[in-house]
C-alpha atoms as a PDB file:
ATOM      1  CA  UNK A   1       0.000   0.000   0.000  1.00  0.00           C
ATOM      2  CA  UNK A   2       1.275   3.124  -1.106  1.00  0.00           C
ATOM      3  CA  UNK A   3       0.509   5.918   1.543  1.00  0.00           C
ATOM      4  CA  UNK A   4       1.776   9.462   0.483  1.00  0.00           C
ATOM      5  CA  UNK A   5       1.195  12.096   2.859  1.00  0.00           C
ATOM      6  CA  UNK A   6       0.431  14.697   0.401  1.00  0.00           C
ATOM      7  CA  UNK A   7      -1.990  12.590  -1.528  1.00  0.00           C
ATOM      8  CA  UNK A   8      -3.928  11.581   1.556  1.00  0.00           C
ATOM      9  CA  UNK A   9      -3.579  14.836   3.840  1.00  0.00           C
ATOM     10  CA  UNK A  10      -5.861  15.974   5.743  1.00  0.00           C
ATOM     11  CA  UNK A  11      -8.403  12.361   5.044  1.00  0.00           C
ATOM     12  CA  UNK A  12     -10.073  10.874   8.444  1.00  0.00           C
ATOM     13  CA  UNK A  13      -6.758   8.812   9.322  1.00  0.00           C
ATOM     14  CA  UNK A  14      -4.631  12.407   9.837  1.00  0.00           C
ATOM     15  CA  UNK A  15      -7.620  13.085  12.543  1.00  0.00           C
ATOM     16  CA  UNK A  16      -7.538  10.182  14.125  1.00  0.00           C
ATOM     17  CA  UNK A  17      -3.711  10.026  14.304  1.00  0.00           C
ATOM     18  CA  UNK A  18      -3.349  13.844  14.790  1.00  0.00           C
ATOM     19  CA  UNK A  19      -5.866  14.275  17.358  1.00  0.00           C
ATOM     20  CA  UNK A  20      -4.228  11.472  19.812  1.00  0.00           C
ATOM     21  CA  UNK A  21      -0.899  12.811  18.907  1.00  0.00           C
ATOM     22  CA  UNK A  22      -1.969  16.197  20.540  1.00  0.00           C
ATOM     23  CA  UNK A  23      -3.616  14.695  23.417  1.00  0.00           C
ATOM     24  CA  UNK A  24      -0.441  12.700  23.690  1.00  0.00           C
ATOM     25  CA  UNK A  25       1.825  15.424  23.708  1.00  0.00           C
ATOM     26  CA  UNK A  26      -0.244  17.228  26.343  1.00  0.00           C
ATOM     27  CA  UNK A  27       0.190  14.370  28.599  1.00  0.00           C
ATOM     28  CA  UNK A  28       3.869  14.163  28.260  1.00  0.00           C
ATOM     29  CA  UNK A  29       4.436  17.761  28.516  1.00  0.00           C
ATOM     30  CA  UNK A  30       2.512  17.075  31.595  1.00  0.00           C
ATOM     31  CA  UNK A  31       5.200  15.103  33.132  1.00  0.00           C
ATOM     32  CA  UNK A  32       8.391  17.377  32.050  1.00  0.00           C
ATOM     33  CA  UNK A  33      10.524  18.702  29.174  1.00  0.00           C
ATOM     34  CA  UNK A  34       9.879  16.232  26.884  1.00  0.00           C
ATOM     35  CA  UNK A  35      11.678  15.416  23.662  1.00  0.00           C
ATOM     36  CA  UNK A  36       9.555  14.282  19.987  1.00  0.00           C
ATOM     37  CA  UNK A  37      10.962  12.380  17.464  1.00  0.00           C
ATOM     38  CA  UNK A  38       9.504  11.630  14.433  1.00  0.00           C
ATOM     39  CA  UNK A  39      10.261   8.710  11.857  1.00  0.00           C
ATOM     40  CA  UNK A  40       8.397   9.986   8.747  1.00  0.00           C
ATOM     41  CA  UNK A  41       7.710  13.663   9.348  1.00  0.00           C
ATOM     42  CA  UNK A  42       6.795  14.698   5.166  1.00  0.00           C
ATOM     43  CA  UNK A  43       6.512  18.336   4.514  1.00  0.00           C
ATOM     44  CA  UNK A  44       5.055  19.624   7.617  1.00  0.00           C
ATOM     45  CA  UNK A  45       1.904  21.396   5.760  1.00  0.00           C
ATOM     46  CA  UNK A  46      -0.267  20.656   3.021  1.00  0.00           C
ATOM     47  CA  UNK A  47      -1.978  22.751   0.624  1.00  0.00           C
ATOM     48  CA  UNK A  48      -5.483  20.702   0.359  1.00  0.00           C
ATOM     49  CA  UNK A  49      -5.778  21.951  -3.236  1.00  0.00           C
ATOM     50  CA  UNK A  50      -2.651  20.571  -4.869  1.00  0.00           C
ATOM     51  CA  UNK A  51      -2.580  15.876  -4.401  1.00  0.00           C
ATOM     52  CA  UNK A  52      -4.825  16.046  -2.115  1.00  0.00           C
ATOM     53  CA  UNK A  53      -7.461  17.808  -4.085  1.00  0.00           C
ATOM     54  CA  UNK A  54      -7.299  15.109  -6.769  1.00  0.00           C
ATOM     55  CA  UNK A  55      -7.955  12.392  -3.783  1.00  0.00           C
ATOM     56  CA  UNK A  56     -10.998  14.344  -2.298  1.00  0.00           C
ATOM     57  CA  UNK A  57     -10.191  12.536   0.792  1.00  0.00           C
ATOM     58  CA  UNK A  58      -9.837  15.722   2.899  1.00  0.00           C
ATOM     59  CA  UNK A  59     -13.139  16.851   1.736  1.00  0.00           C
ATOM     60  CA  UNK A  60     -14.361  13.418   3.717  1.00  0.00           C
ATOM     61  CA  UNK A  61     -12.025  14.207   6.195  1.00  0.00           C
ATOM     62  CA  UNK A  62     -10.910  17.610   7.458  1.00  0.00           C
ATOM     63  CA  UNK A  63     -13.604  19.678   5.812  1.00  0.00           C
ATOM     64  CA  UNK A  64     -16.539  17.446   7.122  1.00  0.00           C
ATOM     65  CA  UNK A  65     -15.012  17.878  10.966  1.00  0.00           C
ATOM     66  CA  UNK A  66     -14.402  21.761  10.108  1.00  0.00           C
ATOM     67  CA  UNK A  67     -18.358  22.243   9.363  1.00  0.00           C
ATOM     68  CA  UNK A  68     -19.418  19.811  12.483  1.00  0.00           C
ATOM     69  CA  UNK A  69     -21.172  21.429  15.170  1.00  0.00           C
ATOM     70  CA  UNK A  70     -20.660  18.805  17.631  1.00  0.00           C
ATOM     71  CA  UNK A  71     -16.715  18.267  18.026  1.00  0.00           C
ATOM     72  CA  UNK A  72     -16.034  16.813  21.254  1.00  0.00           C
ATOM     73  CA  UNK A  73     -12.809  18.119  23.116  1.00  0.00           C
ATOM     74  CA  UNK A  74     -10.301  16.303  21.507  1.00  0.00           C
ATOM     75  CA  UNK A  75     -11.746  16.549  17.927  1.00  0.00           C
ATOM     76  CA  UNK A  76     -12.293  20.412  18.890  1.00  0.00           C
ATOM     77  CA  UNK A  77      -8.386  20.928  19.996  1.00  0.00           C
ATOM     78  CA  UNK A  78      -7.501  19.826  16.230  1.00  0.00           C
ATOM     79  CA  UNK A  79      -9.920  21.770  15.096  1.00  0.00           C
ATOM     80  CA  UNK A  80      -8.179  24.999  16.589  1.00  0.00           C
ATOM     81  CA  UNK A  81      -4.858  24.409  15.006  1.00  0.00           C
ATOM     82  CA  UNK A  82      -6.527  24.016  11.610  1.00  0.00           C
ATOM     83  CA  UNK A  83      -8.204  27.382  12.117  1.00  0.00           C
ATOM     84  CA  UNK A  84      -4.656  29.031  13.290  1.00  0.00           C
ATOM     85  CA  UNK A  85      -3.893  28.012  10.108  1.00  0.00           C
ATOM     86  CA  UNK A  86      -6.372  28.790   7.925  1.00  0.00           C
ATOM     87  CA  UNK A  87      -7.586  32.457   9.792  1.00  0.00           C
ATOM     88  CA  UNK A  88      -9.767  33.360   7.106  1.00  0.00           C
ATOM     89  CA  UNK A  89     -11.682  29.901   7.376  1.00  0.00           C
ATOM     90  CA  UNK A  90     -12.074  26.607   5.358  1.00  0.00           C
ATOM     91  CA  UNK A  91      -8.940  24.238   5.307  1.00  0.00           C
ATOM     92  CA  UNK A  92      -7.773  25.080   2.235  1.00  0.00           C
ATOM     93  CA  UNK A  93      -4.165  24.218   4.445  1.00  0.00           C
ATOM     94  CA  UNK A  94      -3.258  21.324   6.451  1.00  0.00           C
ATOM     95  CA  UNK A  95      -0.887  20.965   9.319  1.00  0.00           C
ATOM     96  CA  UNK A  96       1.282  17.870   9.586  1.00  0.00           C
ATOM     97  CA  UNK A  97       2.528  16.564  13.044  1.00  0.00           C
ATOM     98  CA  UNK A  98       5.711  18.136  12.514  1.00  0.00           C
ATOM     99  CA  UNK A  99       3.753  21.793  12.264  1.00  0.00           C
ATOM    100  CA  UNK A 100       1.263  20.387  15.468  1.00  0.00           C
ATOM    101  CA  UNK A 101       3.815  19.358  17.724  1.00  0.00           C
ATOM    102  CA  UNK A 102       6.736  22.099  16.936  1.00  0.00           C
ATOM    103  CA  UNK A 103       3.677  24.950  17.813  1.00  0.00           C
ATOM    104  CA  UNK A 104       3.694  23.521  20.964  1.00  0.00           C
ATOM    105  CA  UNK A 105       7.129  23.311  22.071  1.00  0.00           C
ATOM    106  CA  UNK A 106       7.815  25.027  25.183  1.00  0.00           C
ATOM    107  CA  UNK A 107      11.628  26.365  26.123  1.00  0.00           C
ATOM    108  CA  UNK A 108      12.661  22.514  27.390  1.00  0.00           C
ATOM    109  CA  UNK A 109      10.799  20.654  25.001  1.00  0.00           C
ATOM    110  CA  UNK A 110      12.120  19.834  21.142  1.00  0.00           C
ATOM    111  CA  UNK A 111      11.205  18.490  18.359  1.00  0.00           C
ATOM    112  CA  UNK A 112      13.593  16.066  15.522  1.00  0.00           C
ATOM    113  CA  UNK A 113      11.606  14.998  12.401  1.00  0.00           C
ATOM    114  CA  UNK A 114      13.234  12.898   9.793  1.00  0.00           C
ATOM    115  CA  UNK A 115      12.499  12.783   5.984  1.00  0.00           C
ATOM    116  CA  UNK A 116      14.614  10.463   3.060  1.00  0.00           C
ATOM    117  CA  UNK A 117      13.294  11.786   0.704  1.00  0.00           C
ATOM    118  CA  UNK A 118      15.524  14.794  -0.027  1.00  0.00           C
ATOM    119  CA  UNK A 119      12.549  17.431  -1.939  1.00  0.00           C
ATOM    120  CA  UNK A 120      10.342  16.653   1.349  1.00  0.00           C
ATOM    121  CA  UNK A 121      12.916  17.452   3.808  1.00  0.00           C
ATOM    122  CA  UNK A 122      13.590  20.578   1.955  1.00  0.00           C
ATOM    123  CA  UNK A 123      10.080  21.293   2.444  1.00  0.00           C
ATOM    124  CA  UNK A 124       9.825  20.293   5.395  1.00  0.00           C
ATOM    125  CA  UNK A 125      12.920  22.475   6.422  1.00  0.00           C
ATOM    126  CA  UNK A 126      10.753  25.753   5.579  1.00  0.00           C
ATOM    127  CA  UNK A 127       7.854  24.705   7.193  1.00  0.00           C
ATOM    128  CA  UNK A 128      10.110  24.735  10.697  1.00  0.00           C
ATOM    129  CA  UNK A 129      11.638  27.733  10.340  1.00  0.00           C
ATOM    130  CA  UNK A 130       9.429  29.652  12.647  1.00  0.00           C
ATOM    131  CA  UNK A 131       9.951  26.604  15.414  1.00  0.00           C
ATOM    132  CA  UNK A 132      13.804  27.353  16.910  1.00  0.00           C
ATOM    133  CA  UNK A 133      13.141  24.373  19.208  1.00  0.00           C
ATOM    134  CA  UNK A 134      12.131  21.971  15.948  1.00  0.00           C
ATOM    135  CA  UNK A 135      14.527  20.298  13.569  1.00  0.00           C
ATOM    136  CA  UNK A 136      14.334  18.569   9.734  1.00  0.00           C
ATOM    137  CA  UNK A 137      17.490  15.855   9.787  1.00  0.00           C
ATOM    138  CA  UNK A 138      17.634  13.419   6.096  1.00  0.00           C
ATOM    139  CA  UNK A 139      17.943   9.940   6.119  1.00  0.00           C
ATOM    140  CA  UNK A 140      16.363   6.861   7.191  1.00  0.00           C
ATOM    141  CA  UNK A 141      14.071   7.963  10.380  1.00  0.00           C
ATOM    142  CA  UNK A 142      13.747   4.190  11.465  1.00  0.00           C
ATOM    143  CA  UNK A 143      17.406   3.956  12.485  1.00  0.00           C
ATOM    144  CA  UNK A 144      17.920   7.552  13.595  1.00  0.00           C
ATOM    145  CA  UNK A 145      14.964   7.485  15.756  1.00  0.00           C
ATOM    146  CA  UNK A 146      16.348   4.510  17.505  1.00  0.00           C
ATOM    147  CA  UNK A 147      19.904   6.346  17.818  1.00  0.00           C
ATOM    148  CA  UNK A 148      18.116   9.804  19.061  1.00  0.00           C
ATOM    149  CA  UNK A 149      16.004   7.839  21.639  1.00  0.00           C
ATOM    150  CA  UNK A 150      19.312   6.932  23.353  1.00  0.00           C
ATOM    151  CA  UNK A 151      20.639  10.544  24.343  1.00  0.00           C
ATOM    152  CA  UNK A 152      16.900  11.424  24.917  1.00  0.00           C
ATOM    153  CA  UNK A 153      15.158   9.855  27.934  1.00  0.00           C
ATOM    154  CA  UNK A 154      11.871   9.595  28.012  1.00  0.00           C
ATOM    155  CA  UNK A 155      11.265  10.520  24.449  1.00  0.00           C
ATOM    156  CA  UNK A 156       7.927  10.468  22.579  1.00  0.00           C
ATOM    157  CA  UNK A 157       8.214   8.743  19.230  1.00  0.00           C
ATOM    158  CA  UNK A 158       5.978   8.699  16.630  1.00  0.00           C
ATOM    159  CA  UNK A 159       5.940   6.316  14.116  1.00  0.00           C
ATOM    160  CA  UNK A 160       4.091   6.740  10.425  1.00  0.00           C
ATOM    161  CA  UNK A 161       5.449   5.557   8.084  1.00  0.00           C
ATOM    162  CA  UNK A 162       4.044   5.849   4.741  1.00  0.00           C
ATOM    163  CA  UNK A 163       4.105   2.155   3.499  1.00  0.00           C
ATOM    164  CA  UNK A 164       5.379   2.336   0.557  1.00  0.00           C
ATOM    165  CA  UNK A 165       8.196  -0.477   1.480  1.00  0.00           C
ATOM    166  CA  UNK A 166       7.254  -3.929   1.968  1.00  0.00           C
ATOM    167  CA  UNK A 167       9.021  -3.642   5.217  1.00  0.00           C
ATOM    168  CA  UNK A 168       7.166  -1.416   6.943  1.00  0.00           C
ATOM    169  CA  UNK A 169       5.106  -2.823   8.948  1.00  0.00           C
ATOM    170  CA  UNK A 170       8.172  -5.034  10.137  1.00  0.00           C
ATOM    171  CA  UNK A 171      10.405  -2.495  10.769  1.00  0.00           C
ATOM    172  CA  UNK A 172       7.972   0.026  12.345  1.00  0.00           C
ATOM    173  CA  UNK A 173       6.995  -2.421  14.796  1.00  0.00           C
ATOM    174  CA  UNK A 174      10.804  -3.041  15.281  1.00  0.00           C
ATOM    175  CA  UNK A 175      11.746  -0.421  15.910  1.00  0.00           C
ATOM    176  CA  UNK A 176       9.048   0.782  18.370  1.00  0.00           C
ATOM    177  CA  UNK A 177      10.099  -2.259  20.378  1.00  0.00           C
ATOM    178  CA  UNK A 178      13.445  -1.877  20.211  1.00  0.00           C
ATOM    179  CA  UNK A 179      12.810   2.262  21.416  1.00  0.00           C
ATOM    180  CA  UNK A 180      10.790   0.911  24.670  1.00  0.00           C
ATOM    181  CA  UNK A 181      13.008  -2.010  25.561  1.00  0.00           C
ATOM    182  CA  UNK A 182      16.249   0.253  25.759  1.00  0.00           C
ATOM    183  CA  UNK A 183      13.503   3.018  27.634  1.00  0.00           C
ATOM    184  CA  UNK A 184      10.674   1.765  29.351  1.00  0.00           C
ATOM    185  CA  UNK A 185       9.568   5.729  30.161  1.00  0.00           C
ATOM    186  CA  UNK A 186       9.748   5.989  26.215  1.00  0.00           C
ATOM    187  CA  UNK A 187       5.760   6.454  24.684  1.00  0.00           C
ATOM    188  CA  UNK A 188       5.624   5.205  21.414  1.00  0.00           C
ATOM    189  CA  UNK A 189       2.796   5.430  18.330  1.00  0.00           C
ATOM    190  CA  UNK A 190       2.502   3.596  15.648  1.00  0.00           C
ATOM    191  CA  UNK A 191      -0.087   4.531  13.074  1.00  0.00           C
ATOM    192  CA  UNK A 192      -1.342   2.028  10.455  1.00  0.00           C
ATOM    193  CA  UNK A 193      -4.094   1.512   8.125  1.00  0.00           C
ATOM    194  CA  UNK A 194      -6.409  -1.097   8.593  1.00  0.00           C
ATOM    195  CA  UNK A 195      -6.988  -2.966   4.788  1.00  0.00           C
ATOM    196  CA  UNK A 196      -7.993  -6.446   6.606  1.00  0.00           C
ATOM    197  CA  UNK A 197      -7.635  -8.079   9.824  1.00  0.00           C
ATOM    198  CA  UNK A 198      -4.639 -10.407   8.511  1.00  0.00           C
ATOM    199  CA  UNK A 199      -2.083  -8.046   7.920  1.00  0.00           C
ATOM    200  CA  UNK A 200      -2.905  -5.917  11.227  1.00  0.00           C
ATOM    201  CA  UNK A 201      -2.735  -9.279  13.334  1.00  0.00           C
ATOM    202  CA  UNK A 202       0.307  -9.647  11.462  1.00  0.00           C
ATOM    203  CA  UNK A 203       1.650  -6.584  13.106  1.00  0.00           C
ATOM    204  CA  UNK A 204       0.866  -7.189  16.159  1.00  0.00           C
ATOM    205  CA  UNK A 205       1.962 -10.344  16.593  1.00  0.00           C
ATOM    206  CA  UNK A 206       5.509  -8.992  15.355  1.00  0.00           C
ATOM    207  CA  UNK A 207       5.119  -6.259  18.137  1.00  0.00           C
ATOM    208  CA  UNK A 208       4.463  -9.351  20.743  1.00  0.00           C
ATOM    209  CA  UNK A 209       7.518 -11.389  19.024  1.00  0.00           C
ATOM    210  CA  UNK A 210       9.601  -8.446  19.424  1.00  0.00           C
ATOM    211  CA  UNK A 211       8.975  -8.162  23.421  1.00  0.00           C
ATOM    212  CA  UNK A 212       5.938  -5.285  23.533  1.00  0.00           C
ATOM    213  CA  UNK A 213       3.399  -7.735  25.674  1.00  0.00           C
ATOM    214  CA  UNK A 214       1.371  -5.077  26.192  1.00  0.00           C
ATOM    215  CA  UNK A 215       0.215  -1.973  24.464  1.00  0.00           C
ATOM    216  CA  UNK A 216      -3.281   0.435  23.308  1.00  0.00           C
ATOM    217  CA  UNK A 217      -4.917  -0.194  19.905  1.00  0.00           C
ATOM    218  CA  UNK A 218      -6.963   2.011  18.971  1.00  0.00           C
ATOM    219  CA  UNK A 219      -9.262   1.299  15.935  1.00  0.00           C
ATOM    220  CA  UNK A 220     -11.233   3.338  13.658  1.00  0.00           C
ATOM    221  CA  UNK A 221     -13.083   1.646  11.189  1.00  0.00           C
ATOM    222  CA  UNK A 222     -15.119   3.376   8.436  1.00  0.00           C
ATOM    223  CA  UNK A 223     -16.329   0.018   7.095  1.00  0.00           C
ATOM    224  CA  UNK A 224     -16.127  -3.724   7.660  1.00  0.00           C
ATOM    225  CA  UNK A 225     -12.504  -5.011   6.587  1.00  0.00           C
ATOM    226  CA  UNK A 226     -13.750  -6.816   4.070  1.00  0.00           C
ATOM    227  CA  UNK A 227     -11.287  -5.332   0.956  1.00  0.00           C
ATOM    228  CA  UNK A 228      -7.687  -5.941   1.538  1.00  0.00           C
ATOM    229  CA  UNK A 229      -7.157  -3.298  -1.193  1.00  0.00           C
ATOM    230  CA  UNK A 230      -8.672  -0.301   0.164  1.00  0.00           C
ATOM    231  CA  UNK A 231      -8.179   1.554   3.527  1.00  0.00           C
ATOM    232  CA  UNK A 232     -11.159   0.353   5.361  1.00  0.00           C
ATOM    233  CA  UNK A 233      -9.447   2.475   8.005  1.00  0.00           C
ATOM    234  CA  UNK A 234      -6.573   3.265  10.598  1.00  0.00           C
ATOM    235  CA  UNK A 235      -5.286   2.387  14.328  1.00  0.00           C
ATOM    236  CA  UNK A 236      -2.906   3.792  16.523  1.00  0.00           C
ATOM    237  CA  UNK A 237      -0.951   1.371  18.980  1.00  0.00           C
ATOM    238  CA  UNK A 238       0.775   3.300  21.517  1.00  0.00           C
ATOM    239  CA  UNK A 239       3.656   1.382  23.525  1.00  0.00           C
ATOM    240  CA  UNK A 240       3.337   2.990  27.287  1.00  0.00           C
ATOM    241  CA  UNK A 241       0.381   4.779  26.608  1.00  0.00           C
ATOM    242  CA  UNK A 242      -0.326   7.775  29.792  1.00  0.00           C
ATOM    243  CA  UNK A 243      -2.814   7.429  32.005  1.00  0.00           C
ATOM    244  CA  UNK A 244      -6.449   7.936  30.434  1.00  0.00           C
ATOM    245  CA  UNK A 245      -5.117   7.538  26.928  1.00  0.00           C
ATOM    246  CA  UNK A 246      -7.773   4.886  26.465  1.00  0.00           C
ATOM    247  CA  UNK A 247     -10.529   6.856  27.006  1.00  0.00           C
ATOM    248  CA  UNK A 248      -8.574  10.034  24.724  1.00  0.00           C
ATOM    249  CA  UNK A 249      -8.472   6.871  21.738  1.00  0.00           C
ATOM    250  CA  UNK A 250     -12.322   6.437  22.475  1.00  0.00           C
ATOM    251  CA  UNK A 251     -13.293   9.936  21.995  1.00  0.00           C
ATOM    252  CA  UNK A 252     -11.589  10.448  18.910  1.00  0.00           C
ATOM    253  CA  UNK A 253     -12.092   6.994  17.116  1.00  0.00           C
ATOM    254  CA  UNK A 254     -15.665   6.792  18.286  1.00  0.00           C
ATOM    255  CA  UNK A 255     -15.852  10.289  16.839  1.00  0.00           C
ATOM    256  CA  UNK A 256     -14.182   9.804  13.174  1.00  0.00           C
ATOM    257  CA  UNK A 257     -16.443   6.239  13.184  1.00  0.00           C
ATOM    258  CA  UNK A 258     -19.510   7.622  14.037  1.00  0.00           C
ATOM    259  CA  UNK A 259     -19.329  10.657  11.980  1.00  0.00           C
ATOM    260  CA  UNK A 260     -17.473   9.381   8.745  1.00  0.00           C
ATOM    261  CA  UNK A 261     -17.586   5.954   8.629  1.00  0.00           C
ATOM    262  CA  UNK A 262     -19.763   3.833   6.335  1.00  0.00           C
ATOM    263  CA  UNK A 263     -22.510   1.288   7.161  1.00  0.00           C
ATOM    264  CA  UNK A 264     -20.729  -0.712   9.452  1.00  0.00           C
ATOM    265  CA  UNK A 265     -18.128   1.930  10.660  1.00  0.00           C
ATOM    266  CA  UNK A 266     -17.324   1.643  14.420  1.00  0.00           C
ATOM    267  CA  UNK A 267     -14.240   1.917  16.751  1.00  0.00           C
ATOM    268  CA  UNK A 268     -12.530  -0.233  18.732  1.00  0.00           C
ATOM    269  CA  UNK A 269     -10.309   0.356  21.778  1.00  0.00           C
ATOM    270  CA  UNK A 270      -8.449  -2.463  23.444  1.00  0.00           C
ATOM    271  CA  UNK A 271      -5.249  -3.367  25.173  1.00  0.00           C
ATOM    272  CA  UNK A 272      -3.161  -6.252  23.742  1.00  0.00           C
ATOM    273  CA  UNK A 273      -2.706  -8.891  26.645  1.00  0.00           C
ATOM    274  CA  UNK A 274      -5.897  -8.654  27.794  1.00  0.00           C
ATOM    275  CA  UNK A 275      -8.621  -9.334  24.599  1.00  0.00           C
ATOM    276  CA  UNK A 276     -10.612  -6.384  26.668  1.00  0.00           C
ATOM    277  CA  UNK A 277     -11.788  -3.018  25.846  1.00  0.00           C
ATOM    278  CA  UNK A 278      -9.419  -0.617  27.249  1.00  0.00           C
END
């Protein structure tokens, strides 16, 4: 599955995953200076009428939670950083995690994202200019995240790759392993789509190999998984997930499910280990 950022920007999986990323953030922030790294940052921001226009995903996505009029908290808190964005209204722009997190930053906190592919970084170099506490590094953002994590206790990583390598899913699950082994105060996301239940299992069970026994899945699914070749929708595993970050997952997913999702749509929140709702 090829999953550009610019092609899909701004479509009901950056809500889901953009949405818990804030929460997230907020929780670690909570707890100290905090340092973000980021695997697969892209460009930062998105202009919604250039690849992502020809997808008319965002119109499904970030324009349909722009005109709701019943955004619970954690929907609403994206919903602000759009408008910052866009101060004359719509969502003609979209910001990226890299632009999210890096507005965020207080004096202690920073923020590395990595991009290989060298146009993007360049790109994404611009867009965190204004962010002296944020930084664009090249190269592979698997390895360099694991490497960064090291010197930087306590980090939170976030892991999105865009799966365009038939590796991902092994590596990203890898490497969020390997991040929380070496630092057990490390939180670590994943993001995924969801195509079918086979290849999802599949990464999980790689996450279980690979010593993460437990960790929070949330689901949001805008149709049954019944079509391995289209994104029936996304999850979010976080590895040490903060207090109350099942609940956060419930809001949101329940949200995107409820509001976007197809006949059949719903969300599902769960801890691995346990077969429960979390």
């Amino acid at each position: 599955m090829n999953y550009r950022h610019s092609f899909h920007a701004g479509n009901f999986a950056d809500l889901v995953k953009h949405a818990l990323v804030l929460w997230l953030l907020e929780r670690r922030q909570a707890a100290g200076p905090v340092t973000v790294l980021d695997t697969h940052a892209g460009a930062g921001v998105y202009d919604l009428t250039g690849d992502a226009a020809r997808s008319k995903e965002a119109e499904a996505g970030i324009a349909r939670l722009m005109a709701a009029a019943d955004r619970p908290p954690l929907i609403e808190a994206l919903a602000r950083e759009v408008g910052r964005l866009n101060p004359h209204g719509g969502a003609g722009l979209y910001p990226g995690s890299p632009l999210l997190i890096s507005a965020r930053l207080r004096p202690a906190d920073r923020y590395i994202g990595f991009e290989l592919n060298p146009p993007v970084l360049d790109l994404l170099q611009q867009a965190l200019e204004p962010f002296p506490r944020a930084a664009a590094r090249g190269g592979d953002g698997y390895d360099q995240a694991r490497a960064e994590a090291a010197h930087a206790r306590g980090a939170f990583v976030l892991i999105d790759p865009p799966f365009e390598r038939p590796d991902d899913y092994l590596r990203a699950a890898d490497t969020g392993a390997a991040i929380a082994r070496a630092d057990p105060r490390a939180t670590v996301a994943i993001w995924t789509p969801l195509k079918d239940l086979e290849t999802f299992d599949g990464f999980l069970r790689r996450l279980d190999q690979a010593g993460v026994k437990r960790a929070l899945v949330a689901e949001a699914r805008l149709r049954p998984l019944a079509n391995p070749m289209k994104m029936n929708g996304c999850a979010v595993v976080v590895i040490n997930p903060p207090a109350g970050a099942g609940a956060a997952a419930a809001e949101v997913c329940g949200w995107v499910a409820g509001r976007l999702g197809e006949a059949g749509a719903r969300a599902e929140v769960w801890m691995t280990g346990e077969g429960a709702a979390a």
